[in-house]
C-alpha atoms as a PDB file:
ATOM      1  CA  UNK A   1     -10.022  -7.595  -0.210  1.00  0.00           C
ATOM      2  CA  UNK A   2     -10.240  -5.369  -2.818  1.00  0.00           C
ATOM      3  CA  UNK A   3     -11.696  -6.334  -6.118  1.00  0.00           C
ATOM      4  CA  UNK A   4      -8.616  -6.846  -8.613  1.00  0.00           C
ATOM      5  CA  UNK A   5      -7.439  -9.077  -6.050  1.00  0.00           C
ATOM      6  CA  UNK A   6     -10.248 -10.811  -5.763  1.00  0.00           C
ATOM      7  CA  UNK A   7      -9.911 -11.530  -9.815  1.00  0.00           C
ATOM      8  CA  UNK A   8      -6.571 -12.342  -9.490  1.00  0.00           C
ATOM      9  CA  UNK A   9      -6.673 -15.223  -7.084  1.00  0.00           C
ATOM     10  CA  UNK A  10      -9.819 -16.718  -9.083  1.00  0.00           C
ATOM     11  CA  UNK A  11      -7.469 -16.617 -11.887  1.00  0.00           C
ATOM     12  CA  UNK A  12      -4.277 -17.862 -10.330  1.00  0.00           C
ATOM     13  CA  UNK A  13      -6.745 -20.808  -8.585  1.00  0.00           C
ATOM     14  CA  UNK A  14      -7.764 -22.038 -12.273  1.00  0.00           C
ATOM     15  CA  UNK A  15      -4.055 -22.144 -13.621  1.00  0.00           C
ATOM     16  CA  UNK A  16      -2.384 -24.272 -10.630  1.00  0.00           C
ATOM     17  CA  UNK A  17      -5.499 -26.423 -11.192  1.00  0.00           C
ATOM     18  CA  UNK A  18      -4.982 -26.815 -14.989  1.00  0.00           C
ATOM     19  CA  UNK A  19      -8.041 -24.995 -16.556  1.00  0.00           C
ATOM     20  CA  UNK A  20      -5.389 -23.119 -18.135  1.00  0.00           C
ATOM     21  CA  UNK A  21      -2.137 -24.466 -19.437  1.00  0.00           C
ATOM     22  CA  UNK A  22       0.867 -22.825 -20.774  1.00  0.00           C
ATOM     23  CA  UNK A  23       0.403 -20.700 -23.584  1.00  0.00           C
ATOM     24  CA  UNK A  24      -3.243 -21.116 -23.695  1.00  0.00           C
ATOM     25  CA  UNK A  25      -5.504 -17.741 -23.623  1.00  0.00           C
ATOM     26  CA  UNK A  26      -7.081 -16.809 -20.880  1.00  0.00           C
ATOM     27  CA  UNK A  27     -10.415 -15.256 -20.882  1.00  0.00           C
ATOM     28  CA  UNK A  28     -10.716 -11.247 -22.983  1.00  0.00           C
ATOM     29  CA  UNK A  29     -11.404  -8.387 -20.229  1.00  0.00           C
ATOM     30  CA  UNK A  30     -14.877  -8.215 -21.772  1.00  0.00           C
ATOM     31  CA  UNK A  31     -15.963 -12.019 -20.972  1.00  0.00           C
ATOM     32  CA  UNK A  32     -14.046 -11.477 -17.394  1.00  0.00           C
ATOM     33  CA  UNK A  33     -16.012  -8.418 -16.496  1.00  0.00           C
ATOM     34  CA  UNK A  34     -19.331 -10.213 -17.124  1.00  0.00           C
ATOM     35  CA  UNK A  35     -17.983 -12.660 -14.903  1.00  0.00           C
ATOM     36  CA  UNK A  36     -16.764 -10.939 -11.924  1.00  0.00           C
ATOM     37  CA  UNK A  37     -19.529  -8.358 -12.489  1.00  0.00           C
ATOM     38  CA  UNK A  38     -16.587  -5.578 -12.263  1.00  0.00           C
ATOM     39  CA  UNK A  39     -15.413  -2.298 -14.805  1.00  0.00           C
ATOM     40  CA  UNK A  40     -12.772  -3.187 -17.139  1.00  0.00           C
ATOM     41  CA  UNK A  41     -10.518  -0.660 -15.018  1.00  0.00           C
ATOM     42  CA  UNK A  42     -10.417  -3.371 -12.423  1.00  0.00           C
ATOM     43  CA  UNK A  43     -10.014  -5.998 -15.048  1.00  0.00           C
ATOM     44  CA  UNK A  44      -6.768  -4.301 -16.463  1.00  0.00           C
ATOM     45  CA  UNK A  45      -5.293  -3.571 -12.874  1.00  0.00           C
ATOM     46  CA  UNK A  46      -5.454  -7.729 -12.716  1.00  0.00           C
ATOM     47  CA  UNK A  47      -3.951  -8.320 -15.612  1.00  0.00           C
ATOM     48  CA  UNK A  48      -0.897  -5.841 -15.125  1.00  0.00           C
ATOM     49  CA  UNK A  49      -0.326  -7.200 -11.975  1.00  0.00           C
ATOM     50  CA  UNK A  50      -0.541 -11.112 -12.837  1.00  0.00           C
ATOM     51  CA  UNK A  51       2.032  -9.738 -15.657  1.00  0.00           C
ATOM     52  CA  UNK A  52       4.094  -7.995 -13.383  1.00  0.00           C
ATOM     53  CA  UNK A  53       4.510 -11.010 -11.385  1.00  0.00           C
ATOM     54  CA  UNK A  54       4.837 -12.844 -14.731  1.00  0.00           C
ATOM     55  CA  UNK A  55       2.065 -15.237 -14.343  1.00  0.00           C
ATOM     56  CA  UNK A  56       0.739 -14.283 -17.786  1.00  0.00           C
ATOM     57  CA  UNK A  57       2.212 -12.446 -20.599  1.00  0.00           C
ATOM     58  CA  UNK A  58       0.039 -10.099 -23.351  1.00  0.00           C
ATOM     59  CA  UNK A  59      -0.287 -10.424 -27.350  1.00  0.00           C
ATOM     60  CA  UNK A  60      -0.686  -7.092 -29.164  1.00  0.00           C
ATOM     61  CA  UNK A  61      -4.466  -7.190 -30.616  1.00  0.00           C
ATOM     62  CA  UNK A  62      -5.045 -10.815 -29.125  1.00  0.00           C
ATOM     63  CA  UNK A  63      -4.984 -10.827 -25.489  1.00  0.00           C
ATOM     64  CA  UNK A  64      -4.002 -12.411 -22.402  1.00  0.00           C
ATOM     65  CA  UNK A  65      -1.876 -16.099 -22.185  1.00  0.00           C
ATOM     66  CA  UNK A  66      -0.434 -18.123 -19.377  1.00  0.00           C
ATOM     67  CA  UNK A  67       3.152 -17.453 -19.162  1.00  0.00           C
ATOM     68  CA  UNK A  68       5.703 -20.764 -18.332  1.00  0.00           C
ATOM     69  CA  UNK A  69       6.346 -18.860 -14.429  1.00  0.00           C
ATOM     70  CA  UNK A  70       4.504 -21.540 -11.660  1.00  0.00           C
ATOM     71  CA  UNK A  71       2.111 -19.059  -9.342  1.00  0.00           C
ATOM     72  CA  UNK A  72       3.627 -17.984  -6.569  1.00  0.00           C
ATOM     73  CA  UNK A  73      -0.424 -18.212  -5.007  1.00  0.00           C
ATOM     74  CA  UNK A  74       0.712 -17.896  -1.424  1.00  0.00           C
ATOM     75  CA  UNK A  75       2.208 -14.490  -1.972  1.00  0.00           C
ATOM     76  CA  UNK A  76      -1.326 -13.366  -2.584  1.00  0.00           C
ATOM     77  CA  UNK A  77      -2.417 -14.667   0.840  1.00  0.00           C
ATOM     78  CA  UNK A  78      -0.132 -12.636   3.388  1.00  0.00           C
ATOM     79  CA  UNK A  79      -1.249 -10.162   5.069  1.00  0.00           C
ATOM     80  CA  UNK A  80      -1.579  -6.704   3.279  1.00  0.00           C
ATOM     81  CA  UNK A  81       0.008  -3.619   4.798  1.00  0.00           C
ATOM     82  CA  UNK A  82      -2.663  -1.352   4.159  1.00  0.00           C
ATOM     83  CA  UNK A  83      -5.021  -4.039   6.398  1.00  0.00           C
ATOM     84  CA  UNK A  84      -2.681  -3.484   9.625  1.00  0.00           C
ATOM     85  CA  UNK A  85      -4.295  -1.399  12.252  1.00  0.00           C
ATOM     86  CA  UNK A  86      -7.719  -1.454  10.652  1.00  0.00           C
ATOM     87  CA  UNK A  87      -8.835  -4.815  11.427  1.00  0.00           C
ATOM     88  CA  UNK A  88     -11.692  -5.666  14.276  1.00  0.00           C
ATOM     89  CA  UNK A  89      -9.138  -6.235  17.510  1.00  0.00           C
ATOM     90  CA  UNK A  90      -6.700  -3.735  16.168  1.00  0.00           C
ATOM     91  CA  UNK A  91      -6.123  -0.242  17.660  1.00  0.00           C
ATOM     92  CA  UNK A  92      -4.255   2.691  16.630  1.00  0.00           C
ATOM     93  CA  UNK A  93      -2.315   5.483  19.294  1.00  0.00           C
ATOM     94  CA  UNK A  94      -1.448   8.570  18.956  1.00  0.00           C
ATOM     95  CA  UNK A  95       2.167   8.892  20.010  1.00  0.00           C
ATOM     96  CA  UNK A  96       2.580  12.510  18.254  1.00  0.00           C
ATOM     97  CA  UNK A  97       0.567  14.913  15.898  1.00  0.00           C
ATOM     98  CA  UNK A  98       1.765  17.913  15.090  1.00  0.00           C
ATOM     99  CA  UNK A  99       1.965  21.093  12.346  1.00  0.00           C
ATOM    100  CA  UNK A 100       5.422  22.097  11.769  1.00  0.00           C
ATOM    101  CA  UNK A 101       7.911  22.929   8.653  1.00  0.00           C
ATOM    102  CA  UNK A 102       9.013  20.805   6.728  1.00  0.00           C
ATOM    103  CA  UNK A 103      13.251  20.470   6.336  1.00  0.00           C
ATOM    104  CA  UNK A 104      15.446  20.508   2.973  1.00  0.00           C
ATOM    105  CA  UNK A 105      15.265  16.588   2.835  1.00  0.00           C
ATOM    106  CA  UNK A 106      11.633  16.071   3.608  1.00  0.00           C
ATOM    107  CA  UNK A 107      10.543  18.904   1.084  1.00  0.00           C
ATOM    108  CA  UNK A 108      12.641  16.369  -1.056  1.00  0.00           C
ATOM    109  CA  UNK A 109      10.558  13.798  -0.320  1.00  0.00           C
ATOM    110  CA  UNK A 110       7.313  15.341  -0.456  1.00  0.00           C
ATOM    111  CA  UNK A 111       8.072  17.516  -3.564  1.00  0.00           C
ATOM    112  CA  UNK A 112       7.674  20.291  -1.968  1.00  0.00           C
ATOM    113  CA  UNK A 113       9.343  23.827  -1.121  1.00  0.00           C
ATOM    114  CA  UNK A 114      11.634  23.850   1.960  1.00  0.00           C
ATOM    115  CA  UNK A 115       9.561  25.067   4.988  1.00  0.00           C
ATOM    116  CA  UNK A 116       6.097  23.931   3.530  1.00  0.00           C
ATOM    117  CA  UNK A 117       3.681  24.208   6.021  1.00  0.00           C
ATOM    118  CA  UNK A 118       3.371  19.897   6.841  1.00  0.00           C
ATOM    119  CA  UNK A 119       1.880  17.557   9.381  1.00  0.00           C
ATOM    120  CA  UNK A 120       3.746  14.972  10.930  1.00  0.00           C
ATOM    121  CA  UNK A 121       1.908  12.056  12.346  1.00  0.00           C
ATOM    122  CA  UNK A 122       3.192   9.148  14.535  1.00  0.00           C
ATOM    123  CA  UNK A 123       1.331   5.997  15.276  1.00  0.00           C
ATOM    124  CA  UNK A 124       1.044   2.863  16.579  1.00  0.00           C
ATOM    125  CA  UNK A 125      -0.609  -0.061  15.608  1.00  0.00           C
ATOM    126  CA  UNK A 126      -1.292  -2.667  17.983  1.00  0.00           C
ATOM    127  CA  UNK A 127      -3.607  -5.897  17.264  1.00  0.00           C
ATOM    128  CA  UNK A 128      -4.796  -8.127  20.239  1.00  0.00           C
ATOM    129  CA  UNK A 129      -2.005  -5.980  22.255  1.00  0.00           C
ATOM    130  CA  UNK A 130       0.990  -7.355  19.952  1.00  0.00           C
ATOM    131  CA  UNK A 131       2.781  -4.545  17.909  1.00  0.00           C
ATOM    132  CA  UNK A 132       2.402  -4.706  14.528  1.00  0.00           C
ATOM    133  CA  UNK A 133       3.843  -1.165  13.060  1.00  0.00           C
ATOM    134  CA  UNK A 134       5.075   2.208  14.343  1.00  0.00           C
ATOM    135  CA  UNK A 135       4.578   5.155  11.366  1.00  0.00           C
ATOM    136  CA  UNK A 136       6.120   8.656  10.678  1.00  0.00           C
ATOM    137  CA  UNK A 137       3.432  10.075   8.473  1.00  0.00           C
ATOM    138  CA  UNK A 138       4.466  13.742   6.978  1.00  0.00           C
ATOM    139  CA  UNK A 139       1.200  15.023   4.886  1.00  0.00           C
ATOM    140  CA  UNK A 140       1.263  18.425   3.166  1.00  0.00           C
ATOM    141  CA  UNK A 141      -1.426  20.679   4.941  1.00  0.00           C
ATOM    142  CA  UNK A 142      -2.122  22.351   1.877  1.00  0.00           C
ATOM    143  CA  UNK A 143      -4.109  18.963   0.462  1.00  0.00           C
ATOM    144  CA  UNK A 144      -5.325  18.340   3.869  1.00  0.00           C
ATOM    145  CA  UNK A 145      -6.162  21.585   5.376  1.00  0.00           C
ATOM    146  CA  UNK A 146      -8.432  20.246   8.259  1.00  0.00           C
ATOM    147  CA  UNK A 147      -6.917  17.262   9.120  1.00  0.00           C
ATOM    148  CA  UNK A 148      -7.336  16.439  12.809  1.00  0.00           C
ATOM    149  CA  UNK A 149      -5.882  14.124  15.185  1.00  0.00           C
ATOM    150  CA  UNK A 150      -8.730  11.690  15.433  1.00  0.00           C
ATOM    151  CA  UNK A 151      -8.807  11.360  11.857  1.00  0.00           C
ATOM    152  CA  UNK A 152      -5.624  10.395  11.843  1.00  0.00           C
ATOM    153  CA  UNK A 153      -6.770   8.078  14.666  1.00  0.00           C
ATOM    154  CA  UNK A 154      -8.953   6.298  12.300  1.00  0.00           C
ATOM    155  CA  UNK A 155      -7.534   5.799   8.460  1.00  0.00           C
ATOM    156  CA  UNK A 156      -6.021   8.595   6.906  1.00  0.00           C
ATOM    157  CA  UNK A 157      -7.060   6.892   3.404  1.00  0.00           C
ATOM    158  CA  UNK A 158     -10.756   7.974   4.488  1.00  0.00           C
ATOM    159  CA  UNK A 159      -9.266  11.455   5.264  1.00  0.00           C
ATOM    160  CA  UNK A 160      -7.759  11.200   1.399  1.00  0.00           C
ATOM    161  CA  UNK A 161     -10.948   9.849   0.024  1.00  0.00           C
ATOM    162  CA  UNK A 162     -13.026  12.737   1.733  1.00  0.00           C
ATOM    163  CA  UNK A 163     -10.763  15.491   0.490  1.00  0.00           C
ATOM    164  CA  UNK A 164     -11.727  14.115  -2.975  1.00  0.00           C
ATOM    165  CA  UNK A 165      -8.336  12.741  -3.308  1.00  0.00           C
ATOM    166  CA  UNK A 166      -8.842   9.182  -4.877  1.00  0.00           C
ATOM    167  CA  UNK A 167      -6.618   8.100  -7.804  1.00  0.00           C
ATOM    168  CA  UNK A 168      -3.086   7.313  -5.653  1.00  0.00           C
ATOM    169  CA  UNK A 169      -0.422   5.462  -7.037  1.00  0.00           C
ATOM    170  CA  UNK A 170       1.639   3.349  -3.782  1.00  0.00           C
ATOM    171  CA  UNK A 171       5.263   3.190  -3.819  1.00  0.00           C
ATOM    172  CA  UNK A 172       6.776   1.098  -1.293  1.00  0.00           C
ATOM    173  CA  UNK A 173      10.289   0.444  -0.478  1.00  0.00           C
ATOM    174  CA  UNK A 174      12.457  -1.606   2.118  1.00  0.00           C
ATOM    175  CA  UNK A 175      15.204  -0.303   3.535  1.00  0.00           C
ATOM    176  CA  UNK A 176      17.938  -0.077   6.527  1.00  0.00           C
ATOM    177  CA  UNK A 177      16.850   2.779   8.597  1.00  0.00           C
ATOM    178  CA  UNK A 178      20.062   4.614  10.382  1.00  0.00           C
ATOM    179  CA  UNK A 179      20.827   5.190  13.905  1.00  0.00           C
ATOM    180  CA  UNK A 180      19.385   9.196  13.362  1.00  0.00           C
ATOM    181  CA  UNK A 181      16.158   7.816  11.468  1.00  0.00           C
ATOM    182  CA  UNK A 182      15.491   4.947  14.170  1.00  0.00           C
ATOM    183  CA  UNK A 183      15.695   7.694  16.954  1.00  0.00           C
ATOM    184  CA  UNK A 184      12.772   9.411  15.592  1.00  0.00           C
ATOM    185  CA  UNK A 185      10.629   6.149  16.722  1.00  0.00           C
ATOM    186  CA  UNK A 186      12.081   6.375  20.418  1.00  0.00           C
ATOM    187  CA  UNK A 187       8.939   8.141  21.639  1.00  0.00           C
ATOM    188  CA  UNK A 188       6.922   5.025  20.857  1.00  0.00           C
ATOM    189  CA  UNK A 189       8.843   2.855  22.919  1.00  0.00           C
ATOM    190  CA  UNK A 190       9.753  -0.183  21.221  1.00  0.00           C
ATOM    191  CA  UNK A 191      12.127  -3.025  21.199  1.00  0.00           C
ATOM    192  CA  UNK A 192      14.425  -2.573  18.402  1.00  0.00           C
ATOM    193  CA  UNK A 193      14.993  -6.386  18.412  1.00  0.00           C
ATOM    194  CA  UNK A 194      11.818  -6.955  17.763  1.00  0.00           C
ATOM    195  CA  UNK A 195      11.661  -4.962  14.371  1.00  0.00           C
ATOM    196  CA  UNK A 196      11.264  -7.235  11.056  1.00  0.00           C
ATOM    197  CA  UNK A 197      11.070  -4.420   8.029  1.00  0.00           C
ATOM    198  CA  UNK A 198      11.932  -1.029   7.694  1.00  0.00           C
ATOM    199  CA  UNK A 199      10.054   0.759   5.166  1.00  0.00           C
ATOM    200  CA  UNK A 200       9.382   4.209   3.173  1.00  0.00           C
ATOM    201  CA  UNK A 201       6.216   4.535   1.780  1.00  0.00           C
ATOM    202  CA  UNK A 202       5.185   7.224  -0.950  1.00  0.00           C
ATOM    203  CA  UNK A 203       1.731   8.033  -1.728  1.00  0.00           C
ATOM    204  CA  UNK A 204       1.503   9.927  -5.317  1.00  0.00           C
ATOM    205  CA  UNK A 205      -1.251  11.530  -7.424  1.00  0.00           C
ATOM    206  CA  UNK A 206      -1.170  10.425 -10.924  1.00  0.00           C
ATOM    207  CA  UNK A 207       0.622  13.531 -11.924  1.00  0.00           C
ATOM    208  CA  UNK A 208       3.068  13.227  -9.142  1.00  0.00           C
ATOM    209  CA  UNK A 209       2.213  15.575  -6.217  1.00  0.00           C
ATOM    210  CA  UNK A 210       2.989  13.685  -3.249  1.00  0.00           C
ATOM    211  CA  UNK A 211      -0.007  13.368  -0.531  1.00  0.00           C
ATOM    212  CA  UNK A 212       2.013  11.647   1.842  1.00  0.00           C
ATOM    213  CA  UNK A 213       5.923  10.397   2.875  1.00  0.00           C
ATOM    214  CA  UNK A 214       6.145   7.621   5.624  1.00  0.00           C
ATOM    215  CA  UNK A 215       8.635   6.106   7.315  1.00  0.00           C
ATOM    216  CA  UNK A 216       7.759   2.719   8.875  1.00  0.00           C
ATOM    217  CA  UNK A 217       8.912   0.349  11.407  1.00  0.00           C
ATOM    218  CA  UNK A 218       7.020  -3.112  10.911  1.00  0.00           C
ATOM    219  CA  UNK A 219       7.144  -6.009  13.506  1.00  0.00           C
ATOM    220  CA  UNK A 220       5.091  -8.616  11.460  1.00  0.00           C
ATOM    221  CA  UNK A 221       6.670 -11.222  10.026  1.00  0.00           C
ATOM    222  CA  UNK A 222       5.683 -11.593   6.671  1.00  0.00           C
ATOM    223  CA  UNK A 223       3.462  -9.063   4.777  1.00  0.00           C
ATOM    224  CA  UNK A 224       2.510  -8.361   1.266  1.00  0.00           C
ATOM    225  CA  UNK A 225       3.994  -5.210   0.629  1.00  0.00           C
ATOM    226  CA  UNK A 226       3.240  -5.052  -3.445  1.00  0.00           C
ATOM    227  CA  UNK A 227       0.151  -3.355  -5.186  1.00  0.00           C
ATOM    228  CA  UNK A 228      -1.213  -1.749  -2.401  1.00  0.00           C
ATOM    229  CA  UNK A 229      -3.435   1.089  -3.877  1.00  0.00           C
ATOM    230  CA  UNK A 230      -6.748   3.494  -2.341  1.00  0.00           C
ATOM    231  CA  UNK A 231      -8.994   3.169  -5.527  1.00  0.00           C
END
Protein backbone atom coordinates (compact mmCIF):
# COMPACT_ATOMS: atom_id res chain seq x y z
CA UNK A 1 0.00 0.00 0.00
CA UNK A 2 1.51 2.98 -0.80
CA UNK A 3 2.36 5.52 1.81
CA UNK A 4 -0.39 8.41 1.51
CA UNK A 5 -2.70 5.68 1.85
CA UNK A 6 -1.30 4.35 4.54
CA UNK A 7 -1.79 8.05 6.30
CA UNK A 8 -5.05 8.26 5.18
CA UNK A 9 -6.64 5.23 6.72
CA UNK A 10 -4.72 6.04 10.16
CA UNK A 11 -6.51 9.22 9.84
CA UNK A 12 -9.93 8.13 8.72
CA UNK A 13 -9.54 5.19 11.73
CA UNK A 14 -9.19 8.12 14.45
CA UNK A 15 -12.29 10.17 13.14
CA UNK A 16 -14.99 7.17 13.00
CA UNK A 17 -13.52 6.47 16.46
CA UNK A 18 -13.99 10.05 17.79
CA UNK A 19 -10.36 11.33 18.39
CA UNK A 20 -11.50 13.88 16.09
CA UNK A 21 -14.90 15.46 15.98
CA UNK A 22 -16.46 17.80 13.62
CA UNK A 23 -14.79 20.89 13.09
CA UNK A 24 -11.96 20.10 15.28
CA UNK A 25 -8.23 20.40 13.69
CA UNK A 26 -6.53 17.72 12.81
CA UNK A 27 -2.89 17.39 13.24
CA UNK A 28 -0.36 20.34 10.89
CA UNK A 29 1.64 18.34 8.03
CA UNK A 30 4.72 19.07 10.14
CA UNK A 31 3.53 17.10 13.45
CA UNK A 32 2.05 14.29 10.86
CA UNK A 33 5.32 13.81 9.10
CA UNK A 34 7.16 13.21 12.40
CA UNK A 35 4.59 10.79 12.94
CA UNK A 36 4.37 8.69 9.96
CA UNK A 37 8.12 9.28 9.47
CA UNK A 38 7.15 10.43 5.70
CA UNK A 39 8.06 13.93 3.34
CA UNK A 40 5.47 16.47 3.52
CA UNK A 41 4.86 15.62 -0.34
CA UNK A 42 3.18 12.50 0.91
CA UNK A 43 1.54 14.38 3.69
CA UNK A 44 -0.20 16.86 1.18
CA UNK A 45 -1.20 13.99 -1.34
CA UNK A 46 -3.33 12.73 2.01
CA UNK A 47 -4.78 15.63 2.70
CA UNK A 48 -6.02 16.48 -0.97
CA UNK A 49 -7.38 13.29 -1.22
CA UNK A 50 -9.28 13.05 2.30
CA UNK A 51 -10.57 16.62 0.86
CA UNK A 52 -11.45 15.38 -2.32
CA UNK A 53 -13.53 12.81 -0.79
CA UNK A 54 -14.65 15.56 1.64
CA UNK A 55 -13.64 13.97 4.80
CA UNK A 56 -11.85 17.16 5.85
CA UNK A 57 -11.96 20.61 4.59
CA UNK A 58 -8.74 23.33 4.72
CA UNK A 59 -8.46 26.94 6.49
CA UNK A 60 -6.24 29.42 4.63
CA UNK A 61 -3.05 29.93 7.08
CA UNK A 62 -4.60 27.47 9.77
CA UNK A 63 -4.83 24.06 8.53
CA UNK A 64 -6.65 20.96 8.27
CA UNK A 65 -10.45 20.27 10.08
CA UNK A 66 -12.88 17.42 10.04
CA UNK A 67 -15.54 18.17 7.64
CA UNK A 68 -19.51 17.09 8.74
CA UNK A 69 -19.19 14.05 5.59
CA UNK A 70 -19.23 10.35 7.72
CA UNK A 71 -15.98 8.29 6.16
CA UNK A 72 -16.80 6.28 3.61
CA UNK A 73 -13.59 3.87 5.30
CA UNK A 74 -14.54 0.83 3.28
CA UNK A 75 -13.92 2.55 -0.01
CA UNK A 76 -10.32 2.64 1.06
CA UNK A 77 -10.26 -1.15 1.50
CA UNK A 78 -11.19 -2.53 -2.12
CA UNK A 79 -8.99 -3.72 -4.10
CA UNK A 80 -6.75 -1.21 -6.10
CA UNK A 81 -6.48 -1.50 -9.86
CA UNK A 82 -2.98 -0.90 -10.13
CA UNK A 83 -2.56 -4.21 -7.55
CA UNK A 84 -4.37 -6.59 -10.24
CA UNK A 85 -2.01 -8.88 -11.98
CA UNK A 86 0.91 -8.14 -9.69
CA UNK A 87 -0.02 -9.98 -6.71
CA UNK A 88 1.79 -13.50 -5.56
CA UNK A 89 -0.81 -16.13 -7.46
CA UNK A 90 -1.44 -13.69 -10.23
CA UNK A 91 -0.09 -14.07 -13.81
CA UNK A 92 -0.02 -11.94 -16.74
CA UNK A 93 -0.25 -13.30 -20.83
CA UNK A 94 0.71 -12.00 -23.62
CA UNK A 95 -2.19 -12.12 -26.03
CA UNK A 96 -0.49 -9.44 -28.54
CA UNK A 97 2.61 -7.04 -28.67
CA UNK A 98 3.27 -5.25 -31.39
CA UNK A 99 4.95 -1.80 -33.12
CA UNK A 100 2.63 -0.25 -35.45
CA UNK A 101 1.13 3.45 -36.31
CA UNK A 102 -0.86 4.95 -34.52
CA UNK A 103 -4.57 6.16 -36.24
CA UNK A 104 -6.24 9.81 -36.24
CA UNK A 105 -8.21 8.89 -32.97
CA UNK A 106 -5.48 7.24 -31.00
CA UNK A 107 -2.91 10.11 -31.88
CA UNK A 108 -5.95 11.92 -30.18
CA UNK A 109 -5.64 10.11 -27.34
CA UNK A 110 -2.07 9.93 -26.90
CA UNK A 111 -1.38 13.58 -27.98
CA UNK A 112 0.38 12.71 -30.53
CA UNK A 113 0.87 13.19 -34.48
CA UNK A 114 -1.18 10.79 -36.67
CA UNK A 115 1.08 7.81 -37.62
CA UNK A 116 3.43 8.13 -34.49
CA UNK A 117 5.50 5.33 -34.34
CA UNK A 118 3.38 3.38 -31.02
CA UNK A 119 3.24 0.06 -29.25
CA UNK A 120 0.20 -1.66 -28.64
CA UNK A 121 0.09 -4.14 -25.86
CA UNK A 122 -2.66 -6.68 -24.91
CA UNK A 123 -2.84 -8.59 -21.72
CA UNK A 124 -4.36 -10.69 -19.50
CA UNK A 125 -4.52 -10.89 -16.02
CA UNK A 126 -5.47 -13.95 -14.39
CA UNK A 127 -5.25 -14.61 -10.41
CA UNK A 128 -5.60 -18.24 -9.03
CA UNK A 129 -6.87 -18.98 -12.81
CA UNK A 130 -10.02 -16.51 -12.44
CA UNK A 131 -9.91 -13.47 -14.90
CA UNK A 132 -9.52 -10.41 -13.45
CA UNK A 133 -8.74 -7.81 -16.50
CA UNK A 134 -8.00 -7.87 -20.24
CA UNK A 135 -5.85 -4.42 -21.36
CA UNK A 136 -5.21 -2.53 -24.69
CA UNK A 137 -2.08 -0.68 -23.75
CA UNK A 138 -0.89 1.90 -26.69
CA UNK A 139 2.64 3.49 -25.38
CA UNK A 140 4.51 6.00 -27.56
CA UNK A 141 7.91 4.32 -28.61
CA UNK A 142 9.54 7.48 -28.57
CA UNK A 143 9.43 7.51 -24.40
CA UNK A 144 9.96 3.88 -24.44
CA UNK A 145 12.35 3.11 -27.12
CA UNK A 146 13.40 -0.44 -25.88
CA UNK A 147 10.47 -1.69 -24.54
CA UNK A 148 10.20 -5.47 -24.91
CA UNK A 149 7.62 -7.98 -24.58
CA UNK A 150 8.68 -9.47 -21.29
CA UNK A 151 8.72 -6.20 -19.79
CA UNK A 152 5.53 -5.74 -20.61
CA UNK A 153 5.11 -9.25 -19.13
CA UNK A 154 6.08 -7.96 -15.82
CA UNK A 155 4.79 -4.16 -14.85
CA UNK A 156 5.11 -1.65 -17.32
CA UNK A 157 5.22 0.98 -14.27
CA UNK A 158 8.86 -0.57 -13.65
CA UNK A 159 9.46 -0.07 -17.43
CA UNK A 160 8.24 3.83 -16.69
CA UNK A 161 10.24 4.08 -13.56
CA UNK A 162 13.47 2.76 -15.40
CA UNK A 163 13.12 5.13 -18.31
CA UNK A 164 13.34 7.83 -15.57
CA UNK A 165 9.77 8.53 -16.06
CA UNK A 166 8.33 8.98 -12.43
CA UNK A 167 6.01 11.94 -11.70
CA UNK A 168 2.53 10.48 -13.55
CA UNK A 169 -0.65 11.89 -12.94
CA UNK A 170 -3.67 8.73 -13.37
CA UNK A 171 -6.80 9.51 -15.04
CA UNK A 172 -9.32 6.93 -14.97
CA UNK A 173 -12.65 6.76 -16.48
CA UNK A 174 -15.70 4.26 -16.79
CA UNK A 175 -17.36 3.86 -19.68
CA UNK A 176 -19.67 1.70 -22.22
CA UNK A 177 -17.30 0.25 -24.66
CA UNK A 178 -19.08 -0.25 -28.32
CA UNK A 179 -19.57 -3.26 -30.35
CA UNK A 180 -16.16 -2.03 -32.65
CA UNK A 181 -14.12 -1.30 -29.30
CA UNK A 182 -15.24 -4.73 -27.58
CA UNK A 183 -14.04 -6.60 -30.81
CA UNK A 184 -10.60 -5.51 -30.26
CA UNK A 185 -10.62 -7.88 -26.96
CA UNK A 186 -11.89 -10.99 -29.11
CA UNK A 187 -8.35 -12.37 -29.36
CA UNK A 188 -8.31 -12.87 -25.60
CA UNK A 189 -11.20 -14.96 -25.51
CA UNK A 190 -13.53 -13.94 -22.97
CA UNK A 191 -17.07 -14.14 -21.88
CA UNK A 192 -18.62 -10.89 -22.45
CA UNK A 193 -21.17 -11.76 -19.69
CA UNK A 194 -18.78 -11.99 -17.43
CA UNK A 195 -17.42 -8.31 -17.81
CA UNK A 196 -18.17 -5.87 -14.69
CA UNK A 197 -16.34 -2.33 -15.83
CA UNK A 198 -15.20 -0.95 -18.86
CA UNK A 199 -12.54 1.48 -18.50
CA UNK A 200 -10.02 4.10 -20.25
CA UNK A 201 -7.12 4.80 -18.47
CA UNK A 202 -4.67 7.84 -19.19
CA UNK A 203 -1.30 8.02 -17.85
CA UNK A 204 0.08 11.84 -18.05
CA UNK A 205 3.36 13.64 -17.25
CA UNK A 206 2.85 16.66 -15.23
CA UNK A 207 3.08 18.80 -18.28
CA UNK A 208 0.74 16.63 -20.19
CA UNK A 209 2.60 14.30 -22.61
CA UNK A 210 0.78 11.19 -22.48
CA UNK A 211 3.00 7.90 -21.65
CA UNK A 212 0.26 5.66 -22.07
CA UNK A 213 -3.74 5.22 -23.37
CA UNK A 214 -5.56 1.96 -22.19
CA UNK A 215 -8.55 0.52 -22.78
CA UNK A 216 -9.72 -2.01 -20.16
CA UNK A 217 -12.09 -4.75 -19.69
CA UNK A 218 -12.36 -5.59 -15.82
CA UNK A 219 -14.16 -8.75 -14.43
CA UNK A 220 -13.76 -7.95 -10.64
CA UNK A 221 -16.43 -6.93 -8.86
CA UNK A 222 -15.65 -4.08 -6.95
CA UNK A 223 -12.33 -2.13 -7.23
CA UNK A 224 -10.99 1.15 -6.14
CA UNK A 225 -10.50 2.88 -9.19
CA UNK A 226 -9.59 6.59 -7.57
CA UNK A 227 -6.00 8.00 -6.80
CA UNK A 228 -4.11 5.49 -8.34
CA UNK A 229 -0.64 7.13 -9.00
CA UNK A 230 3.37 5.58 -9.78
CA UNK A 231 5.23 8.00 -7.34
Amino acid sequence: MYAYMKVCESLIADIENGKYEVDQKIPTEKEMCDKFDVSISTIRKSMYYLRDKGLIYSKRGSGYYVSHKKPEYSNLQRPSLSKLGTEPGSETEIISFQIRRASLNEAKNLKIKANTIIYEVIRKRVMNGNLNMVEINLIPVGLVPDLLEEDAKVSLNKVYLNNNIERIKVKNKLVRFDEETLALFDGAKIDRELINFNLERTLELLDGQVVEYSRMIIFEQALNFEYIHLY
